[in-house]
C-alpha atoms as a PDB file:
ATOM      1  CA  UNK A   1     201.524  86.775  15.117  1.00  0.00           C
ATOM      2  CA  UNK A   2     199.034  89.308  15.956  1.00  0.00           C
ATOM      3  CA  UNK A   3     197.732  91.889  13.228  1.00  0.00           C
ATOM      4  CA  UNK A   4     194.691  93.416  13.374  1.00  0.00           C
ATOM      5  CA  UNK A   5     192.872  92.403   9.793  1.00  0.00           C
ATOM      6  CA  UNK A   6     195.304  89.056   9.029  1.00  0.00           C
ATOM      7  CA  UNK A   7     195.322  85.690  10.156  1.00  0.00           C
ATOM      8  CA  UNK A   8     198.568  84.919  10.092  1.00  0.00           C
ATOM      9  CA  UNK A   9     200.302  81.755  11.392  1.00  0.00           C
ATOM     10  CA  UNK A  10     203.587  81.083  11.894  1.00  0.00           C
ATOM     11  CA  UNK A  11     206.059  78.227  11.228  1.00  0.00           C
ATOM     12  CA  UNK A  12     209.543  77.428  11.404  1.00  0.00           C
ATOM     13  CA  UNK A  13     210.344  78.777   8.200  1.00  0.00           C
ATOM     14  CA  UNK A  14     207.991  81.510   7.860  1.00  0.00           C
ATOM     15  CA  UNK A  15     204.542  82.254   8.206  1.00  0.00           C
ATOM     16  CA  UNK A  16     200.824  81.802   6.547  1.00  0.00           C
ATOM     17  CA  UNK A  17     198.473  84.681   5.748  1.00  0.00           C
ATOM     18  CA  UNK A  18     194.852  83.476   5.546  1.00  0.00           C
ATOM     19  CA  UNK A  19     193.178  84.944   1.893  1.00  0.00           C
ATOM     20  CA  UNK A  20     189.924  85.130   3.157  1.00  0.00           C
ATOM     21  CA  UNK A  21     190.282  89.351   3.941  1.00  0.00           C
ATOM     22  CA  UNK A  22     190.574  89.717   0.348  1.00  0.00           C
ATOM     23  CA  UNK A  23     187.238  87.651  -0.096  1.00  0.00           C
ATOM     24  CA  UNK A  24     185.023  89.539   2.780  1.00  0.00           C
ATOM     25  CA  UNK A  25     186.711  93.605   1.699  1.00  0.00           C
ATOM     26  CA  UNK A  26     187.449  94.157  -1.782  1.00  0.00           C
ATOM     27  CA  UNK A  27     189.226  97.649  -0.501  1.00  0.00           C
ATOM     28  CA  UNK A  28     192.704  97.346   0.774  1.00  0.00           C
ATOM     29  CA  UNK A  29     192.828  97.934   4.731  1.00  0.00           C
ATOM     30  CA  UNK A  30     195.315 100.744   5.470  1.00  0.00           C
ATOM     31  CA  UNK A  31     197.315  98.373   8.166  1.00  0.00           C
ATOM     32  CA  UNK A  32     198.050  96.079   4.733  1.00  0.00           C
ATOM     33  CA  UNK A  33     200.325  97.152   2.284  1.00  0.00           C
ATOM     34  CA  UNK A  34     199.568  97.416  -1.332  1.00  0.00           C
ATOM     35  CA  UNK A  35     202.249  94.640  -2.218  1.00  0.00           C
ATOM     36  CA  UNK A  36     201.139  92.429   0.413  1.00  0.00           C
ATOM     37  CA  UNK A  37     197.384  93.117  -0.625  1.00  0.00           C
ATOM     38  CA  UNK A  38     198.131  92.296  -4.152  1.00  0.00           C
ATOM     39  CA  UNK A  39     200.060  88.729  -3.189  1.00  0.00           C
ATOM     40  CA  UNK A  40     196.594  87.688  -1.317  1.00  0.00           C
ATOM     41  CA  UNK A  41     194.540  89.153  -4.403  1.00  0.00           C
ATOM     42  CA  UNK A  42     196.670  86.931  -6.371  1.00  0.00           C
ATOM     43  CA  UNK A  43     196.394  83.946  -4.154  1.00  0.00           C
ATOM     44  CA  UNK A  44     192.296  84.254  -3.938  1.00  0.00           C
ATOM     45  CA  UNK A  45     191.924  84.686  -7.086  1.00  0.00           C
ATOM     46  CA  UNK A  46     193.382  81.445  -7.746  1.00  0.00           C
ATOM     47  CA  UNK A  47     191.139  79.561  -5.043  1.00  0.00           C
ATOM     48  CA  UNK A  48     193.758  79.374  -2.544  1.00  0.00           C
ATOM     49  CA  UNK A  49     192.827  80.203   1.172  1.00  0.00           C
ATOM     50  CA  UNK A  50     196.792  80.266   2.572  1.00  0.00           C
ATOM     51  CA  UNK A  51     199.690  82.156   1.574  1.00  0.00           C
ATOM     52  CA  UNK A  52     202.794  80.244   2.504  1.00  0.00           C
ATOM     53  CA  UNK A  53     205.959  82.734   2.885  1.00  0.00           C
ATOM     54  CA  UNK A  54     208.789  80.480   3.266  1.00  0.00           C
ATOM     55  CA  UNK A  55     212.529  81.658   3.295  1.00  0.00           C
ATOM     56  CA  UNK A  56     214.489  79.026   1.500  1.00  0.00           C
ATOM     57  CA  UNK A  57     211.665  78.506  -1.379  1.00  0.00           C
ATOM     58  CA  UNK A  58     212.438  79.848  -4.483  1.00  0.00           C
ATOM     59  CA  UNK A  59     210.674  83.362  -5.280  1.00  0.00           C
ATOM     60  CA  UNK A  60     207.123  83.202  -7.465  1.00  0.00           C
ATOM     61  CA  UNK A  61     207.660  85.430 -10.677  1.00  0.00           C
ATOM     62  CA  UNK A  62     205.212  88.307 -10.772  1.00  0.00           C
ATOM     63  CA  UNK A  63     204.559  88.954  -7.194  1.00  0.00           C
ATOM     64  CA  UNK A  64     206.493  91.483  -5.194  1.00  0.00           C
ATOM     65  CA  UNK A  65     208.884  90.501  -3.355  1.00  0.00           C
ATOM     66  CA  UNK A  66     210.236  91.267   0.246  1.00  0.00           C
END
């Protein structure tokens, strides 16, 4: 998937989003939405460098959701 300030990768049941913009901008990109940008703020803050968005797994209390 292409995106100009993500890495994402895909899979066959969704997709990864690299933290690692979070890490290098602390201000959210306008191409990034402010419920995505939170779910990667979340995920760096707990040392993680992927986001895994997977359709059948079971949604993660206190994130938004999409």
């Amino acid at each position: 998937m292409q995106h100009l300030d993500l890495l994402i990768e895909p899979y066959q049941f969704g997709f990864f989003v690299h933290t690692g913009l979070v890490e290098d901008d602390p201000e959210r990109p306008e191409s990034v939405s402010p419920e995505l940008w939170e779910i990667l703020r979340a995920a760096a803050a707990a040392s993680a460098a992927w986001v895994l968005f997977d359709r059948d797994e079971p949604v993660t209390s206190g994130l938004p959701v999409f």
